[in-house]
Protein backbone atom coordinates (compact mmCIF):
# COMPACT_ATOMS: atom_id res chain seq x y z
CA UNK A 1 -79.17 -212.55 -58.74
CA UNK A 2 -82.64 -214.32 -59.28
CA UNK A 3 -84.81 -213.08 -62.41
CA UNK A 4 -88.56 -212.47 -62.17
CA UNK A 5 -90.71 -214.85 -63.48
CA UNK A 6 -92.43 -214.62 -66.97
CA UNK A 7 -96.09 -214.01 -66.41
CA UNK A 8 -99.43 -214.04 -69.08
CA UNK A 9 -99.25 -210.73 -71.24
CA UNK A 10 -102.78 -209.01 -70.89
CA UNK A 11 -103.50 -205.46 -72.64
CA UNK A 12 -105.45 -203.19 -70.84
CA UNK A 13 -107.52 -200.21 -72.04
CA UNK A 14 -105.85 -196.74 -70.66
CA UNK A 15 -106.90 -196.69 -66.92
CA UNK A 16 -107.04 -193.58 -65.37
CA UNK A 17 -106.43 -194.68 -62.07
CA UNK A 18 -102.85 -195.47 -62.99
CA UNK A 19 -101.28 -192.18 -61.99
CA UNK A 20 -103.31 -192.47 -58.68
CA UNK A 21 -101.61 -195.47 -58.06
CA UNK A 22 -98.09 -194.29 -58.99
CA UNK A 23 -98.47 -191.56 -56.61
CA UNK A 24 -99.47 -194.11 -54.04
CA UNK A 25 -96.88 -195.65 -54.32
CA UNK A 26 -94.47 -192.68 -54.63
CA UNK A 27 -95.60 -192.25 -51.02
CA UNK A 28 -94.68 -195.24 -49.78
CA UNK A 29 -90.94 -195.19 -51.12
CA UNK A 30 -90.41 -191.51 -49.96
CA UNK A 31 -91.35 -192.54 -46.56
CA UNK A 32 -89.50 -195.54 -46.50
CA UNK A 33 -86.15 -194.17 -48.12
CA UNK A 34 -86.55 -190.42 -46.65
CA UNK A 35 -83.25 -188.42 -47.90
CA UNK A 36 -82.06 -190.94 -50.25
CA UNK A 37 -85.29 -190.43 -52.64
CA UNK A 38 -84.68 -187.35 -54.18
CA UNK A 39 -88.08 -187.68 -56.71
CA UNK A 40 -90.05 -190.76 -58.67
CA UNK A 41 -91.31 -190.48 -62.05
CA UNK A 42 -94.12 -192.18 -63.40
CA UNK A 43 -92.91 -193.63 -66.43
CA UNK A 44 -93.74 -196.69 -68.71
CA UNK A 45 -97.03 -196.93 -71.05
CA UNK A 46 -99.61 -196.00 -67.69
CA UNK A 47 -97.80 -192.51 -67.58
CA UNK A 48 -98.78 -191.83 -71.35
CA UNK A 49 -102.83 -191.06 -70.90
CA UNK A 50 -105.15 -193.19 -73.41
CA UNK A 51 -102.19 -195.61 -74.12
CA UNK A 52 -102.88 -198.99 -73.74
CA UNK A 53 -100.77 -201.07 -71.51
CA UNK A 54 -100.21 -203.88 -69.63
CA UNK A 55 -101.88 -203.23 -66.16
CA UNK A 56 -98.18 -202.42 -64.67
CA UNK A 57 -97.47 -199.59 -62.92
CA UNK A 58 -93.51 -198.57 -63.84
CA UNK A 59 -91.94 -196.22 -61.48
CA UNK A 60 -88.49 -194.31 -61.85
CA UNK A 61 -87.24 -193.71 -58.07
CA UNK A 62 -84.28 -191.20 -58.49
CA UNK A 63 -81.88 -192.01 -55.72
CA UNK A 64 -78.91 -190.01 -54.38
CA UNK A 65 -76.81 -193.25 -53.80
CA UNK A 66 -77.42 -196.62 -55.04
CA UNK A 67 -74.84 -197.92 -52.41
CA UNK A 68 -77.39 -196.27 -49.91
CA UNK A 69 -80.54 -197.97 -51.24
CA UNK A 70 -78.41 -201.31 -51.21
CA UNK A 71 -78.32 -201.08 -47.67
CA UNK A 72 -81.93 -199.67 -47.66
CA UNK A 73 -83.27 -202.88 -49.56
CA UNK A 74 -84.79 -204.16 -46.54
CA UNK A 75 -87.15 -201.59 -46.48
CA UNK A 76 -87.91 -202.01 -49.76
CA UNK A 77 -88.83 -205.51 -49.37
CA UNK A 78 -90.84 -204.41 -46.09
CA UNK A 79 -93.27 -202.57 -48.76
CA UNK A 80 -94.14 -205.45 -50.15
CA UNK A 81 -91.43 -205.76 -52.99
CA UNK A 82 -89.36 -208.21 -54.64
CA UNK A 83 -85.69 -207.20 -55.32
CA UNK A 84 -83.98 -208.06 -58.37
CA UNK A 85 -80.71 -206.37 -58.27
CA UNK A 86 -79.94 -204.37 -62.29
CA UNK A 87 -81.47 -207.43 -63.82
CA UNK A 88 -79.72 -206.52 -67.40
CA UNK A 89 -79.35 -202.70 -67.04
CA UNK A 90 -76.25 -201.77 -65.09
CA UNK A 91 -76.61 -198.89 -62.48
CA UNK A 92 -80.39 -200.49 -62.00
CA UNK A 93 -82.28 -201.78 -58.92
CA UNK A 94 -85.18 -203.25 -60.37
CA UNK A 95 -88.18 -204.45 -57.84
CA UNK A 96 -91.78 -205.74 -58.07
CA UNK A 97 -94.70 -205.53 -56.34
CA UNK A 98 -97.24 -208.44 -56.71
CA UNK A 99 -100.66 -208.14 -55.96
CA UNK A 100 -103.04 -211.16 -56.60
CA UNK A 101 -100.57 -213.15 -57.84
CA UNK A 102 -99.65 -210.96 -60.87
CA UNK A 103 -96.93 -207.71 -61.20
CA UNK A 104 -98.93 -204.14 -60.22
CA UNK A 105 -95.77 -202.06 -60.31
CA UNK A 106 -91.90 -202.45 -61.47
CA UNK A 107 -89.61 -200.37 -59.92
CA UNK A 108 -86.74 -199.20 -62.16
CA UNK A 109 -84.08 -197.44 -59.04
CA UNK A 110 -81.54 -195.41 -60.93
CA UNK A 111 -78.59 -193.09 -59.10
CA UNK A 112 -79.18 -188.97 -59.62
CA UNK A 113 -76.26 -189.55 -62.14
CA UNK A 114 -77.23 -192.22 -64.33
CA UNK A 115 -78.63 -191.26 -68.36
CA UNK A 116 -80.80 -194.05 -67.79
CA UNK A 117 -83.23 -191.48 -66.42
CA UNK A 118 -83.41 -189.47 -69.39
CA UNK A 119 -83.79 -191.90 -71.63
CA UNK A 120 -86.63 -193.59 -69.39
CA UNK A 121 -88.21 -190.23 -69.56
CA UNK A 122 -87.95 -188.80 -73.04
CA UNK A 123 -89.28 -191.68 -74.16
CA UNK A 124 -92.41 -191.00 -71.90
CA UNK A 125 -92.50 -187.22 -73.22
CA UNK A 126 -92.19 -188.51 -76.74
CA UNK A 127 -95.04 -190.73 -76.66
CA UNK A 128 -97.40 -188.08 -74.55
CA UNK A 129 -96.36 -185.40 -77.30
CA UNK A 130 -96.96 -188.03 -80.07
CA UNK A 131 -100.32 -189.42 -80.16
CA UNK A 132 -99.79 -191.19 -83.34
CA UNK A 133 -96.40 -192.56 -81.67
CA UNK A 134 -98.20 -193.89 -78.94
CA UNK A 135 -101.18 -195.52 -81.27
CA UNK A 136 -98.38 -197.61 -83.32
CA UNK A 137 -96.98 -198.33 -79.90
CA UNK A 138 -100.04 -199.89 -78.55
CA UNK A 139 -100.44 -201.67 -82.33
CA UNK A 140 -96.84 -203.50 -81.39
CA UNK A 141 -97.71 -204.03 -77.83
CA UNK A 142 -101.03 -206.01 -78.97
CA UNK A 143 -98.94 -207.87 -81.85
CA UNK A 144 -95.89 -208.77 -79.25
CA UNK A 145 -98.74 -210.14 -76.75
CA UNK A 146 -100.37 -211.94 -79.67
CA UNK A 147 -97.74 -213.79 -80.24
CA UNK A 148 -96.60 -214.69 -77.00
CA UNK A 149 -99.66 -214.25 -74.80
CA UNK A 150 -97.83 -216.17 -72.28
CA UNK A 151 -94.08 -214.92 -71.66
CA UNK A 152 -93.63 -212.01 -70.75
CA UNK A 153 -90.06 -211.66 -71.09
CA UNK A 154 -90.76 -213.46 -74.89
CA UNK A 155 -93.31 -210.74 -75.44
CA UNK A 156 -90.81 -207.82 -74.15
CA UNK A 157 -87.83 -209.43 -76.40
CA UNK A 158 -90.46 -209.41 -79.41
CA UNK A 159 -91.03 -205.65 -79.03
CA UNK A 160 -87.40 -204.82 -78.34
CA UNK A 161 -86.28 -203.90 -81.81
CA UNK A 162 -89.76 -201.44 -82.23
CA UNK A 163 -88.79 -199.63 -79.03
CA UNK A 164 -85.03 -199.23 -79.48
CA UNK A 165 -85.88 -197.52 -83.20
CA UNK A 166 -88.53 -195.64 -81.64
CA UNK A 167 -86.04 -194.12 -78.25
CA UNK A 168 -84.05 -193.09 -81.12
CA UNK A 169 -86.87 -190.88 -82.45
CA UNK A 170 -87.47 -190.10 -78.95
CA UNK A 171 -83.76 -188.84 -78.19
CA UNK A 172 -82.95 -186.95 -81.38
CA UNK A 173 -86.75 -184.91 -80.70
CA UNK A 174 -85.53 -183.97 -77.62
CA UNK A 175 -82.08 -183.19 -79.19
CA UNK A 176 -79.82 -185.70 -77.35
CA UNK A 177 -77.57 -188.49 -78.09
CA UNK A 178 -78.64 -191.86 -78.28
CA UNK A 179 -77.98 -194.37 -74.45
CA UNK A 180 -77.73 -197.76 -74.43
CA UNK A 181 -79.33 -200.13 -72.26
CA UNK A 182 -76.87 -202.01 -71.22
């Protein structure tokens, strides 16, 4: 399976047309997939509100069956969308959307079964319950993107180890048990 390319990391001030735009989008998939969506979540720094972020809308489609959506890829890819199969998370369809050239929104698929979800969203819910969470988040984001302004994968390898310590936090708040990526 082909990866995405890396792409210039850029910042952005809190926009509040993000959730707009994940609803939008949310839309599109639950007309294209009908029964198979069951929800999406917004997820991803543009779901916490003031947190800055790169300008990337991240959306958690909840599927009844992956092998379903496999054979529904093509209408995935009508939207618009790039498929990248679990591109290093098993049980994961991962897509993107370009617009002008650059990512506007990742799509993280995931099977009703999968503890990806939760730890996707707790994660969310901790930083939207933690304001001073999410202000040390965006001071990593800004350091990771300072030093490779460039890479995007480089820049989401640099604030790896911040984000794993911090889902910790995030799992034992909400009182579960710690899920690995992989």
């Amino acid at each position: 399976m082909r990866e995405p390319a890396p792409h210039d990391v850029h910042i952005a001030p809190y926009d509040p047309e993000w959730p707009a735009l994940a609803a939008f989008e949310a839309a599109r998939l639950t007309a294209a997939l009908t029964s198979n969506l069951l929800r999406t979540e917004h997820m991803g720094s543009t779901s916490v509100p003031g947190l800055a972020a790169k300008p990337i809308v991240d959306l958690l489609p909840v599927v009844a069956s992956l092998e379903d959506l496999d054979w529904q890829r093509p209408r995935i890819e009508a939207l618009g969308y790039d498929w990248f199969g679990a591109f290093g998370i098993e049980g994961r369809r991962f897509c993107i959307l370009m617009k002008e050239g650059r990512p506007a929104v990742h799509l993280h698929f995931f099977q009703q079964d999968s503890p990806q979800i939760a730890r996707h969203l707790i994660f969310r819910d901790y930083l939207r319950a933690h304001p001073d969470r999410a202000r040390a988040y965006d001071a990593e984001k800004r350091r990771a993107a300072a030093l490779h302004p460039q890479d995007s994968m480089a820049y989401n390898r640099e604030k790896w180890d911040w984000v794993a310590r911090e889902e910790a936090r995030a799992l034992a708040w909400a009182g579960r048990e710690s899920t690995s990526i992989a």
